[in-house]
Protein backbone atom coordinates (compact mmCIF):
# COMPACT_ATOMS: atom_id res chain seq x y z
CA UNK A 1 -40.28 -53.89 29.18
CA UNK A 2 -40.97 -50.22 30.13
CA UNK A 3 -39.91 -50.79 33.81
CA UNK A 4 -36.92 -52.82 32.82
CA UNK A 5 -35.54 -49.52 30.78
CA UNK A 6 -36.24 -47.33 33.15
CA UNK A 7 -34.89 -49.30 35.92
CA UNK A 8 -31.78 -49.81 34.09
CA UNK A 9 -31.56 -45.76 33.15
CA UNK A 10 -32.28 -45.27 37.05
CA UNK A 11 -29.45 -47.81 37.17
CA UNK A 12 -26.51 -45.95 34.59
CA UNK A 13 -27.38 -42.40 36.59
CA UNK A 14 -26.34 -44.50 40.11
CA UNK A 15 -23.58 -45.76 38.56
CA UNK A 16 -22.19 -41.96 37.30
CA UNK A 17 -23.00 -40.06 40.25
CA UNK A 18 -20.90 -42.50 42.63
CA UNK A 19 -17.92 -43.45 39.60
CA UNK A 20 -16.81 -40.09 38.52
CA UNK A 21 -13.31 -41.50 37.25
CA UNK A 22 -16.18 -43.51 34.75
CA UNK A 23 -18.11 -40.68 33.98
CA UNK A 24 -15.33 -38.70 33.04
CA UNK A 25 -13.73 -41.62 31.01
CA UNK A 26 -16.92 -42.12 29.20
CA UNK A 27 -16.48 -38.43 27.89
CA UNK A 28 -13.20 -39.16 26.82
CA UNK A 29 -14.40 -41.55 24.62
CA UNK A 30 -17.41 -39.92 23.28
CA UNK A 31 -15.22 -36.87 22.42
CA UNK A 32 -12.51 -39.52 20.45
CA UNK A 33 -15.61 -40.76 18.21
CA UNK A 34 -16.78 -37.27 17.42
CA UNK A 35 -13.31 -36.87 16.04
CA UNK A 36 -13.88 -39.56 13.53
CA UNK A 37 -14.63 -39.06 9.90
CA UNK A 38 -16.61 -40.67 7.61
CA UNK A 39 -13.73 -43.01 6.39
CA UNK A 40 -12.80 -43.77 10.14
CA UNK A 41 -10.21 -41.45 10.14
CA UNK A 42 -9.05 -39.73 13.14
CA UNK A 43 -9.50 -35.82 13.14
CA UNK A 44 -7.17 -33.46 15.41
CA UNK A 45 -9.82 -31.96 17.99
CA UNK A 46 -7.15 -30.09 19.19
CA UNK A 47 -5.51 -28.66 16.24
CA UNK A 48 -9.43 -27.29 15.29
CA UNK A 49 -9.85 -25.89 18.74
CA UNK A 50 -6.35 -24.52 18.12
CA UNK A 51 -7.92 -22.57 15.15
CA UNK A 52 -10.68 -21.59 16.52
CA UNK A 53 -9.22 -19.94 19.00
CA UNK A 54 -6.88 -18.07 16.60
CA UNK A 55 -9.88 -16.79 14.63
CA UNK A 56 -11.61 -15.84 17.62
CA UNK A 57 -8.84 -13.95 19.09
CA UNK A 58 -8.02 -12.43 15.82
CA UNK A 59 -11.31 -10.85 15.65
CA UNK A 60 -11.46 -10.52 19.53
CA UNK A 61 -11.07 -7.07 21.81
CA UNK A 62 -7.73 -8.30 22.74
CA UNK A 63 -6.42 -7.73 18.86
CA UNK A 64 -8.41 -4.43 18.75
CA UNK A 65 -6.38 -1.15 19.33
CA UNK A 66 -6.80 1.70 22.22
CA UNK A 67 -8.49 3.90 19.41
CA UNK A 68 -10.72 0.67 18.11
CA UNK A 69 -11.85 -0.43 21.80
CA UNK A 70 -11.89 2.66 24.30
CA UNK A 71 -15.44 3.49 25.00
CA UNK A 72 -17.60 6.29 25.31
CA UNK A 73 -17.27 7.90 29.26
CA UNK A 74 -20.68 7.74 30.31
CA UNK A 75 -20.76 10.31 33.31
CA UNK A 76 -18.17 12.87 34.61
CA UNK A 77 -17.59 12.12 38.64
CA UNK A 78 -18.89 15.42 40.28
CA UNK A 79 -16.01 15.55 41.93
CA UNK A 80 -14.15 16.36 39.33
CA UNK A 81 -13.89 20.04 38.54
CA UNK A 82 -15.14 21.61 35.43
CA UNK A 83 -12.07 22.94 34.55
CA UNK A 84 -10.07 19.72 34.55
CA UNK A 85 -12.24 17.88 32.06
CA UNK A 86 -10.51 17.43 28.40
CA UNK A 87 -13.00 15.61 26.11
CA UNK A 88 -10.95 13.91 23.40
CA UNK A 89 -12.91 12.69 20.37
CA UNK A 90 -12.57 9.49 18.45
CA UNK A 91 -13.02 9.72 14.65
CA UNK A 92 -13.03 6.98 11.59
CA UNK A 93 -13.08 7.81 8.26
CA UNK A 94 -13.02 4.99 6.01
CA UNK A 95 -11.13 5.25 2.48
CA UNK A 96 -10.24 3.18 -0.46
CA UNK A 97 -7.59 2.66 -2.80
CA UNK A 98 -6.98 0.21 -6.06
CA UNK A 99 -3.01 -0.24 -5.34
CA UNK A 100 -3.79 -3.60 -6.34
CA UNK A 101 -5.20 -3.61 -9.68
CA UNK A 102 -3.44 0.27 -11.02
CA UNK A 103 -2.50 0.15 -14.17
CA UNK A 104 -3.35 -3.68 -14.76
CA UNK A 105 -6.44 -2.72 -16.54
CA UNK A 106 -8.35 -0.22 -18.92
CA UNK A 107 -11.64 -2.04 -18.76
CA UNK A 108 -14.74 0.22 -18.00
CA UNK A 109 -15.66 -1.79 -14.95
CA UNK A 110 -11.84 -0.89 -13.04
CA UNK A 111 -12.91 2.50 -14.60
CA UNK A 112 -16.05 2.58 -12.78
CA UNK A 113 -14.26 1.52 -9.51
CA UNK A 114 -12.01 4.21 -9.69
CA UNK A 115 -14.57 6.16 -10.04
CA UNK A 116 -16.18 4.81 -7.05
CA UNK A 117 -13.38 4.74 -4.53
CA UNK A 118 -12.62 8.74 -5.58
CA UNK A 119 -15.94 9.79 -5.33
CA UNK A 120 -16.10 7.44 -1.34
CA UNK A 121 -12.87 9.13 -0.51
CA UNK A 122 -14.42 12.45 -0.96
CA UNK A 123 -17.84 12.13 0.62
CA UNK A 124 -15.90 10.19 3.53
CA UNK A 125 -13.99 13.51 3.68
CA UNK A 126 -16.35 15.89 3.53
CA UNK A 127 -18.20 14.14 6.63
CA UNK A 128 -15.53 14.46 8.29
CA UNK A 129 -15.08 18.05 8.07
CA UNK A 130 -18.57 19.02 8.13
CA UNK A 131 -18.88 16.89 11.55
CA UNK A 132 -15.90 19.22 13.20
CA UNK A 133 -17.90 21.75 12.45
CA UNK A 134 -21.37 20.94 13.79
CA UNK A 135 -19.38 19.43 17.03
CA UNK A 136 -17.58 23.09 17.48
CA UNK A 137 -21.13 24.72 16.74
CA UNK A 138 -22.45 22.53 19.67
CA UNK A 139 -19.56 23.51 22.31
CA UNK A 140 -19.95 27.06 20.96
CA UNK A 141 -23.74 26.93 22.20
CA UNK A 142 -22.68 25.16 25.73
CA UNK A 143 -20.61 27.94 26.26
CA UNK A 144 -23.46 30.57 25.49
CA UNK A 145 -25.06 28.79 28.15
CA UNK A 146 -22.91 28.38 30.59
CA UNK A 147 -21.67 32.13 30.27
CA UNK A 148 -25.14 33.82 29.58
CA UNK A 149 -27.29 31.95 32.35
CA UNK A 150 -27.73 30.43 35.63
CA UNK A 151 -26.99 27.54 37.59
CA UNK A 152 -29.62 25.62 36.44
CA UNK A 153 -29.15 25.87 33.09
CA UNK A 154 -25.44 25.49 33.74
CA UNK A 155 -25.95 22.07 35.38
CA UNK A 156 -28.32 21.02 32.32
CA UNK A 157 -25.34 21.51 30.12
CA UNK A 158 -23.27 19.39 32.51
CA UNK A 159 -25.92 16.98 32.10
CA UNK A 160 -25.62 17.46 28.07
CA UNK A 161 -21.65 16.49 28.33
CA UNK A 162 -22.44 13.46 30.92
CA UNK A 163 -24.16 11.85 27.41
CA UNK A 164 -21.99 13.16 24.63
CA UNK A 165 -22.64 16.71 24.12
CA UNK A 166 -19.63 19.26 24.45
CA UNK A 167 -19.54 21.24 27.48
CA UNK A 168 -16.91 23.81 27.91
CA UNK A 169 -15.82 26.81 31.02
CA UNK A 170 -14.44 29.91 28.89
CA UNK A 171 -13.73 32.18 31.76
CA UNK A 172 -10.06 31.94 31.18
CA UNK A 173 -9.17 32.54 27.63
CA UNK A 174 -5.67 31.55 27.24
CA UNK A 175 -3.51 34.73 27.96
CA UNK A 176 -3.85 37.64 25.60
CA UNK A 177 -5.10 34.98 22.78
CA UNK A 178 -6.99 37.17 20.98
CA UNK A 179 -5.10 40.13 21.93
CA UNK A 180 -3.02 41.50 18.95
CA UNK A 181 -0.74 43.02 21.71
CA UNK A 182 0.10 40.03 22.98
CA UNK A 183 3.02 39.11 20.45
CA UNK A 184 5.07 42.28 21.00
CA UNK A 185 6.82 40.92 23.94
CA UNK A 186 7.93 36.93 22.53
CA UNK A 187 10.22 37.20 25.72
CA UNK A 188 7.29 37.72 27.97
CA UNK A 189 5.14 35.33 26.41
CA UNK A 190 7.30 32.45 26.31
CA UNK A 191 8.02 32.65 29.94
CA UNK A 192 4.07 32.85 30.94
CA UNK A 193 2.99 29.74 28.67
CA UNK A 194 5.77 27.77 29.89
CA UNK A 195 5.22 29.00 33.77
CA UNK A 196 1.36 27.94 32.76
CA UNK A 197 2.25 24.52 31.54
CA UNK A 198 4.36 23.74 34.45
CA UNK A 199 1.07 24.74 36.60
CA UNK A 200 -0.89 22.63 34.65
CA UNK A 201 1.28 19.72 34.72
CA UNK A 202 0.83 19.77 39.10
CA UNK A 203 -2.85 18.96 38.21
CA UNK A 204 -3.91 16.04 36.26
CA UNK A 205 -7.24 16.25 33.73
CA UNK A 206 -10.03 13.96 33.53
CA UNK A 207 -9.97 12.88 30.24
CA UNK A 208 -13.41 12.65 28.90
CA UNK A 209 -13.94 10.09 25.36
CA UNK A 210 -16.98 11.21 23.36
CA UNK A 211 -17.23 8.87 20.03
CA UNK A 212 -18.60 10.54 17.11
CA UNK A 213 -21.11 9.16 14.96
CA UNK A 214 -18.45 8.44 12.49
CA UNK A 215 -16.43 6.24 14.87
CA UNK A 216 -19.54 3.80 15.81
CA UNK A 217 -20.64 0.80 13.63
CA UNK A 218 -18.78 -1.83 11.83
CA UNK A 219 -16.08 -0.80 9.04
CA UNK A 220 -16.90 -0.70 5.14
CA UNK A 221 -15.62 -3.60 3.44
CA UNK A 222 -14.34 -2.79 -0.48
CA UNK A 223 -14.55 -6.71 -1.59
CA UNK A 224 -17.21 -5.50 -3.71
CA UNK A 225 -14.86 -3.44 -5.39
CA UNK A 226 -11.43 -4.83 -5.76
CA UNK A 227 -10.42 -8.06 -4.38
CA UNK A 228 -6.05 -7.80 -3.27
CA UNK A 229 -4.63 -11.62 -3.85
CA UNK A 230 -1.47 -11.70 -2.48
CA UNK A 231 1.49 -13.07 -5.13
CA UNK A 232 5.13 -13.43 -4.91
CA UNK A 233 7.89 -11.78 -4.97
CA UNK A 234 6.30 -8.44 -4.46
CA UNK A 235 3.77 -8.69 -8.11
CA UNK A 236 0.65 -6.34 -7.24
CA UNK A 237 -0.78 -7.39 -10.45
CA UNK A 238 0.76 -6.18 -12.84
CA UNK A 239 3.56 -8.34 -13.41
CA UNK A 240 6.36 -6.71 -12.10
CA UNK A 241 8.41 -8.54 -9.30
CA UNK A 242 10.52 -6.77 -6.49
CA UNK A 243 14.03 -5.48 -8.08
CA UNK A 244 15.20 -4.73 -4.41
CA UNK A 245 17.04 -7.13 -2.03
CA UNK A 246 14.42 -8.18 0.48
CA UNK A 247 16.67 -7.16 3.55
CA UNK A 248 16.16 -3.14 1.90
CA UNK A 249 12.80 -3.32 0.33
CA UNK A 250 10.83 -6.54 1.68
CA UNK A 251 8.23 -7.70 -0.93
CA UNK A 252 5.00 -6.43 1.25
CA UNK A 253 6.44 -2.49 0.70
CA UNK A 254 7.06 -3.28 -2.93
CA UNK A 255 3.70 -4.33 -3.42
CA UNK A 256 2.10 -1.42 -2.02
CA UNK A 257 4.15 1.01 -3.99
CA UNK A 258 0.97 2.56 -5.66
CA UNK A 259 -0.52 2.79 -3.03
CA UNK A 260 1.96 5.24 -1.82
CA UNK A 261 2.26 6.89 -4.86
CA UNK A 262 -0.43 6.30 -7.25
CA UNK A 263 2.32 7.96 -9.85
CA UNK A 264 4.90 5.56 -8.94
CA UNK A 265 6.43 4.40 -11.95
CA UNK A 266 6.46 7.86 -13.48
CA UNK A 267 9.76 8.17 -11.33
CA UNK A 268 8.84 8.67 -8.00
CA UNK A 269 12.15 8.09 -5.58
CA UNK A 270 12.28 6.79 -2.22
CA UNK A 271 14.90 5.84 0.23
CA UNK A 272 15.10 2.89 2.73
CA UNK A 273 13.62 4.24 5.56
CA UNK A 274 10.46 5.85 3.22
CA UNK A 275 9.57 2.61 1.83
CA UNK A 276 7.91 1.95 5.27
CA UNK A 277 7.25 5.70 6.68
CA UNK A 278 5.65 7.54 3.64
CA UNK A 279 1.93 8.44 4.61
CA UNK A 280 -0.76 6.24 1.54
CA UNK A 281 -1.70 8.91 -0.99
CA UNK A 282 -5.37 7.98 -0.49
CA UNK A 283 -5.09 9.04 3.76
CA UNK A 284 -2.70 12.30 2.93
CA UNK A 285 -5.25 13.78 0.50
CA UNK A 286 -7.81 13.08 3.44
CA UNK A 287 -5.74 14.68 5.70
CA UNK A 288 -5.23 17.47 3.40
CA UNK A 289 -8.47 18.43 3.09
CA UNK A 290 -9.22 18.57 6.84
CA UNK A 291 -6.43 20.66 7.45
CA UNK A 292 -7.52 23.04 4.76
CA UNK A 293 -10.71 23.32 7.22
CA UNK A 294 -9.23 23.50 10.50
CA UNK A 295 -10.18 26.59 12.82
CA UNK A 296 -13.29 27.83 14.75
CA UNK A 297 -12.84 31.09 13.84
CA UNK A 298 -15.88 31.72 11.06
CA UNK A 299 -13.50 34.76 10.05
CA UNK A 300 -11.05 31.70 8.14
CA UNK A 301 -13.79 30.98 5.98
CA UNK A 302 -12.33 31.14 2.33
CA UNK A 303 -8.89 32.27 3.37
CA UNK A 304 -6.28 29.68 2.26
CA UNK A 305 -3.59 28.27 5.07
CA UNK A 306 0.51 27.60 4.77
CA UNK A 307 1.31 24.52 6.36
CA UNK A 308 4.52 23.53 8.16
CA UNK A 309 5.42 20.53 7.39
CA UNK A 310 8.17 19.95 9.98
CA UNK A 311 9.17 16.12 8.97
CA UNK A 312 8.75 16.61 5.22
CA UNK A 313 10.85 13.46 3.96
CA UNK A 314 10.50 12.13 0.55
CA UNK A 315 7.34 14.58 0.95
CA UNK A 316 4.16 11.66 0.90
CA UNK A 317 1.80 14.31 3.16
CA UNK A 318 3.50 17.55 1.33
CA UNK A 319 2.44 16.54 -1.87
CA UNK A 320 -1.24 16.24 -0.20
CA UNK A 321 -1.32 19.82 0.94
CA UNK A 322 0.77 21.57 -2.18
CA UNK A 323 -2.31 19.87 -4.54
CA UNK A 324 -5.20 20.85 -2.29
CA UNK A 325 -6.65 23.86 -3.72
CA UNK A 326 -7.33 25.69 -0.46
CA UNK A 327 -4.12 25.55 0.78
CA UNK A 328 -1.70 28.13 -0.51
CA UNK A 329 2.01 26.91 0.88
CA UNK A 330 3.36 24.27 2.01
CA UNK A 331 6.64 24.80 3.51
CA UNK A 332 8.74 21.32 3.79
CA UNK A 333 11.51 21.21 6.56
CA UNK A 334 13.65 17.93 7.03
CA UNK A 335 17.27 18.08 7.90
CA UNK A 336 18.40 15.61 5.08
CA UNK A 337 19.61 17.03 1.90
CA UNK A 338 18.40 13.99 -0.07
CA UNK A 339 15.30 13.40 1.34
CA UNK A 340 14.37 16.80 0.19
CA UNK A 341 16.15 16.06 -3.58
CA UNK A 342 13.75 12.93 -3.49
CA UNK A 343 10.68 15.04 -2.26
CA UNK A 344 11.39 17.80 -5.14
CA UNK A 345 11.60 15.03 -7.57
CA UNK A 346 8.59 13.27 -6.27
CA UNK A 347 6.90 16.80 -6.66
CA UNK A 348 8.09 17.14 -10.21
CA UNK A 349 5.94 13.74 -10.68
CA UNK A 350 3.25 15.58 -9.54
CA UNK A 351 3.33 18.82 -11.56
CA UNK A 352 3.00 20.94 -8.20
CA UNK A 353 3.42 24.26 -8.36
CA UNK A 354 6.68 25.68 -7.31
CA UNK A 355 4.86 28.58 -5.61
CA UNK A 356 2.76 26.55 -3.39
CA UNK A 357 6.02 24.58 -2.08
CA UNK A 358 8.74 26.05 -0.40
CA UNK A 359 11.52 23.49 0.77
CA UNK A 360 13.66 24.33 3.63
CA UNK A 361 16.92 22.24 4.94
CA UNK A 362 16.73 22.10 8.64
CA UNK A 363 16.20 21.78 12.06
CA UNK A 364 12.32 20.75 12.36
CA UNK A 365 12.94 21.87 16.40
CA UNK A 366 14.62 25.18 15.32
CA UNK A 367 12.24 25.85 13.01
CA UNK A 368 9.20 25.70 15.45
CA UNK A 369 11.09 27.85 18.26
CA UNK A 370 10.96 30.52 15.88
CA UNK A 371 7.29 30.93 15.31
CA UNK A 372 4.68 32.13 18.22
CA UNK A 373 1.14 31.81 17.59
CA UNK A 374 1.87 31.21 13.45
CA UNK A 375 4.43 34.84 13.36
CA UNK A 376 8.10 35.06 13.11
CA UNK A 377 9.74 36.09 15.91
CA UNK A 378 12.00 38.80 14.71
CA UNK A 379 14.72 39.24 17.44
CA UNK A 380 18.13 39.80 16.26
CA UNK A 381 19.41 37.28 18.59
CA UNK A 382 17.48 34.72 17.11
CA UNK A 383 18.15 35.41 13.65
CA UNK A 384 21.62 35.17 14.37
CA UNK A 385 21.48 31.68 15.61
CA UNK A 386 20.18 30.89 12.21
CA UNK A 387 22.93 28.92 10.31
CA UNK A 388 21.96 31.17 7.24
CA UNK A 389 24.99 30.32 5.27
CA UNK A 390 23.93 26.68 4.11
CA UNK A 391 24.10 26.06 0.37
CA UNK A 392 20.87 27.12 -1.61
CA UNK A 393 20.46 23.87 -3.98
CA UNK A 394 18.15 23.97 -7.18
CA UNK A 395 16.62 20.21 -7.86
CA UNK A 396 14.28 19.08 -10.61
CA UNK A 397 13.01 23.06 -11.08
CA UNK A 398 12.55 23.59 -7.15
CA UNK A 399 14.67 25.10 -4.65
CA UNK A 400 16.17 24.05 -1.60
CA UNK A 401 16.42 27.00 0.51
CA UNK A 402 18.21 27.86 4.10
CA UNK A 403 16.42 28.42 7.15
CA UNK A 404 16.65 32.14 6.07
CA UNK A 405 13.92 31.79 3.91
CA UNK A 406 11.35 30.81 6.51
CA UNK A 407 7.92 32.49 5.92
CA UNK A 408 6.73 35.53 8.18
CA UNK A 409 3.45 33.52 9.02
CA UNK A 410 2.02 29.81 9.30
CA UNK A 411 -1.21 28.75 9.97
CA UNK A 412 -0.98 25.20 10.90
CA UNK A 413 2.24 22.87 12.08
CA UNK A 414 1.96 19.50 10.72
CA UNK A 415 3.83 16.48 12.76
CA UNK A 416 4.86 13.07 11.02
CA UNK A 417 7.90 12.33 13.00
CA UNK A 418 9.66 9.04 13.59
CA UNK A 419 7.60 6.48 15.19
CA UNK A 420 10.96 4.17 15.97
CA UNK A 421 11.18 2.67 12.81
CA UNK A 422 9.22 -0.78 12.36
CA UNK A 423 9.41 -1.73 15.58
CA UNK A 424 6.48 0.54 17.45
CA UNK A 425 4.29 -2.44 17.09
CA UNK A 426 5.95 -4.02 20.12
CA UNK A 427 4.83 -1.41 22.45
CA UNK A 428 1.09 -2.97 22.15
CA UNK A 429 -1.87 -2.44 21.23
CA UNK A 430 -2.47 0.54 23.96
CA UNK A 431 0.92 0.94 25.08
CA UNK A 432 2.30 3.34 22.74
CA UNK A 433 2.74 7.32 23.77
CA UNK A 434 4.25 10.27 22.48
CA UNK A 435 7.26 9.94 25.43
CA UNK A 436 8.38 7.24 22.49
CA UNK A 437 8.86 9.86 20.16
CA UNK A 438 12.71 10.96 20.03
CA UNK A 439 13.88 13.79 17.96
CA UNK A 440 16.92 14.62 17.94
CA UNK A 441 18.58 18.02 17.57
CA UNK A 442 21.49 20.61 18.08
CA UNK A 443 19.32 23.39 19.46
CA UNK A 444 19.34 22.57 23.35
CA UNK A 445 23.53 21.29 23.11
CA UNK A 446 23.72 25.30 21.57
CA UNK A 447 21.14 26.78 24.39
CA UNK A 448 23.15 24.70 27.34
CA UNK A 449 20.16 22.58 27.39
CA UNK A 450 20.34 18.50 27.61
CA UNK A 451 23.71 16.79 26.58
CA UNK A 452 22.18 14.36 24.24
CA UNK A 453 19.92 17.47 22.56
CA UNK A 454 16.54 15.22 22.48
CA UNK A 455 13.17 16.20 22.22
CA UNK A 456 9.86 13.59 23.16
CA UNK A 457 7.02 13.61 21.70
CA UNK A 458 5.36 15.27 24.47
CA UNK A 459 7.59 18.59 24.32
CA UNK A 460 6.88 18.28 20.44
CA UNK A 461 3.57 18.68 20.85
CA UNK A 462 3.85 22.09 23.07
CA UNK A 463 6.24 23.59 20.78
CA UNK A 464 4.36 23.04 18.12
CA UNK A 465 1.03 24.41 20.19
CA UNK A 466 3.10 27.77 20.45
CA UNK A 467 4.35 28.12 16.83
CA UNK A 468 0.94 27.68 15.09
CA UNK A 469 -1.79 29.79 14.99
CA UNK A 470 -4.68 29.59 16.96
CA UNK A 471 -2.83 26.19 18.43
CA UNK A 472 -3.79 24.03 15.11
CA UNK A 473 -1.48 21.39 15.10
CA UNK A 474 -1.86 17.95 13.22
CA UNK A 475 -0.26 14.58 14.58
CA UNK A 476 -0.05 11.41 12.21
CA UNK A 477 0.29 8.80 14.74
CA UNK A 478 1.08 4.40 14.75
CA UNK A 479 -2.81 3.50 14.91
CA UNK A 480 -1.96 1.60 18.63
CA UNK A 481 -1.16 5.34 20.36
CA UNK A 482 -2.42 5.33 23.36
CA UNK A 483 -5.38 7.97 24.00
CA UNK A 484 -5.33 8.89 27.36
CA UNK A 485 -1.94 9.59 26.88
CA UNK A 486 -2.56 12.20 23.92
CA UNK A 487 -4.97 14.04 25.81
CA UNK A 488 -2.63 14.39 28.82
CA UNK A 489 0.20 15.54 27.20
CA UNK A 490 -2.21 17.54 24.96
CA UNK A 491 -3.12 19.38 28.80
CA UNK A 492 0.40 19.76 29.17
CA UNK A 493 0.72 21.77 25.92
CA UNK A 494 -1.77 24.13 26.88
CA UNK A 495 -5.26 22.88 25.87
CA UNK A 496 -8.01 23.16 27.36
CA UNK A 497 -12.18 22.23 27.36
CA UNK A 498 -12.78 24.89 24.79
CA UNK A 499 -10.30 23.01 22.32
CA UNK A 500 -10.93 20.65 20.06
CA UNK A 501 -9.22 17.47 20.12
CA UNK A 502 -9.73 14.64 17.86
CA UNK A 503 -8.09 11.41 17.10
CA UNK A 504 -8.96 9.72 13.57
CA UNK A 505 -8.88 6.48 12.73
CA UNK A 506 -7.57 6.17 9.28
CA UNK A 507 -8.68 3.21 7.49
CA UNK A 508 -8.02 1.72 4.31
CA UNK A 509 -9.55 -0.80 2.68
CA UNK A 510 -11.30 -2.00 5.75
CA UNK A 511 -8.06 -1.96 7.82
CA UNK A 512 -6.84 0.33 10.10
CA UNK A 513 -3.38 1.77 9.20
CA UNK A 514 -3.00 5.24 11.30
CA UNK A 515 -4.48 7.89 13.75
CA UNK A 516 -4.45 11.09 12.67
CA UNK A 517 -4.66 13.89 15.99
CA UNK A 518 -6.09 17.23 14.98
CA UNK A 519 -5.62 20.21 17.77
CA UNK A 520 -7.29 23.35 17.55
């Protein structure tokens, strides 16, 4: 009996290897039963491959953005010279917010969340800040070493930034930067920083990613403290539906209102456009508190910084910085009248201090072009292209001032500009770059400049390098912005190895919503 079965198996195995067309029909078959359920019924294989595929392509690299899947560089060719190597670093900081469940509940246990997410949101900050630091102490120390010793030690520190460690050439401090001379000529200046950027701009810069601790490891997941069920017409929970037409608010911006504005229905005002631009309140206090930290300089310890804010809108990240205690002014520029009504009334909500926000109507690119390293340039010639005759308006116990009433000093230039509405997402998940950034204004038509009087994203970015001080300028970005391209318009600007460049990836509630660039 033995020999008969395995004379027959010997058999079957014949058969297959010389009928193919069998074989392969016999799979066919096989794979039709497996498809079977218990009561005989036949099961889709393909629509459960089809999901399959969807889940595993959901959670795949090829859903992931730049900032998400960009690796760490592991070496630096030697080819490449020391002075062409900008390390950009990548960031996370991971933050929470109840939008969901605000005001639905008085129960100790939402209490306790609340808690919870306020006290996260704070350590997650604080991380974040002290981590600048001890990554600026480090490049401090690699330039001690490459200025103070000799090649060997020199190459060791190469070595150091081939796995990670900041490495950075200071022979060529950026003209006169720490020369309190330097500022008495603006005419002078201008014309070497813009002969140096279009040197710079002939050579291209190795762009070196270093990942911080922060930015390595899986994401927090809150389902432990809220859980978000999604319900119609806009209800977060609390019952009330979406008043808007959907084509002007859509139900998904409705439900999220608190989570813009955790004050929301104390009267908080926002247009069309803000419904979908307004920075979370949970990611602009974040960003708020790193700001109030920004700077190398040990000499800024305890001094407070004014902030430009030179896309203020209905003011989401000005009301950040005007309630962060170590910031003493925010100054809010947008060139619509009623965005700034609705930001002054949004601040009233807030109980901000009308001496820690000043609100100026106007020209976010005139504004910039007339600060130099965070002073106002005080040429007559300037001031007189000022339109200083617009209308002073008083809203809601704030005031709405001209350009006139600029302040003699910033510290730091804060960027939220127009992404290009809701539609950025189509650029990809690496594809988008500051050259998609279009601002428009009147100062180049008035200068003989371009005809259409537009400004990219790019040339954003250097004038606002040459209006702050010390170069500290902060970007809130669409979270698929393209890296490489940051750091080489970043070069462009002016910055070099010794800066510190650092893209954030803001997440909330386990999901990644922004990037946040901070310059310095």
């Amino acid at each position: 009996m033995a020999k008969r079965k395995k004379a027959n198996a010997e058999a079957n195995d014949s058969n297959n290897k010389t009928n193919p067309a069998q074989e392969q029909k016999r799979r066919k078959l096989n794979s039709r039963r497996r498809t079977t359920n218990n009561n005989g019924e036949k099961v889709s294989a393909t629509t459960s491959t089809t999901k399959s595929n969807k889940k595993s392509s959901s959670s795949g690299p090829k859903n992931r953005m730049w900032i998400e899947q960009c690796k760490k560089t592991r070496k630096v060719s030697k080819n490449v010279s020391s002075d062409l190597i900008l390390e950009i670093l990548i960031s996370r900081v991971q933050l929470l917010d109840d939008h969901g469940a605000a005001g639905t509940t008085t129960d100790s246990e939402n209490v306790m969340n609340r808690e919870t997410i306020e006290k996260n949101n704070e350590e997650e900050s604080l991380a974040a800040v002290e981590a600048a630091k001890q990554h600026d102490s480090l490049q401090a120390a690699a330039v001690v070493v490459e200025e103070g010793e000799g090649e060997g030690e020199a190459a060791a520190a190469a070595e150091q930034m081939n796995q990670g460690a900041p490495v950075h050439d200071n022979d060529d401090d950026r003209d006169g930067e720490d020369d309190p001379t330097k500022h008495d000529n603006n005419g002078d200046e201008s014309t070497q920083q813009l002969q140096q950027q279009q040197e710079d701009e002939t050579r291209s810069p190795f762009i070196q990613v270093v990942r911080l601790t922060s930015a390595k490891g899986d994401r927090k997941h809150p389902c432990h403290l809220f859980s978000f069920p999604e319900r119609p017409n806009g209800d977060c929970g609390d019952g009330i539906v979406n008043p808007y037409p959907k084509d002007q608010v859509p139900d998904k911006y409705w439900a999220q209102r608190k989570r813009l504005f955790s004050k929301f229905e104390q009267g908080i005002e926002l247009d069309k456009e803000s419904w979908y631009s307004v920075t979370p309140e949970a990611i602009s206090k974040h960003i708020a508190k790193r700001v109030s930290c920004l700077g190398k300089n040990n000499d800024n310890v305890g001094t407070r910084k004014i902030v430009l804010d030179a896309f203020c809108g209905v003011g989401g990240n000005a009301l950040g910085f005007a309630l962060e205690k170590d910031i003493a002014l925010v100054v809010c520029v947008d060139v619509d009248l009623n965005k700034l009504k609705m930001a002054a009334k949004n601040a009233s909500v807030y109980d901000v201090d009308p001496d820690k926000i000043l609100f100026i109507q106007g020209d976010a690119i005139q504004v910039l072009t007339q600060y130099r390293n965070g002073r106002l340039i005080q040429q007559p010639s300037t001031k007189n292209d000022l339109p200083e005759k617009q209308p002073v308006v008083t809203c809601h116990g704030y005031t709405i001032h001209a350009l006139s009433a600029l302040p003699s000093s910033i510290d730091c230039v804060f960027l939220s500009p127009p992404w290009g509405g809701t539609e950025y997402l189509k650029s990809g998940n690496s594809g988008y770059e500051l050259s998609h950034i279009k601002v428009m204004t009147t100062t180049r038509i008035d200068k003989g400049g371009d005809e259409n009087g537009e400004y990219s994203g790019s040339e954003l970015l250097s004038l606002s390098a040459m209006a702050a001080k010390e170069e500290q300028v902060v970007c809130f970005l669409p979270r698929n912005i393209n890296g490489f391209d940051i750091g080489t318009c970043a070069w462009k600007a002016g910055y070099q190895r010794k800066n510190h460049i650092e893209l954030e990836q803001n997440i909330l509630n386990a999901k990644l919503k922004a990037v946040t660039v901070y310059l310095y």
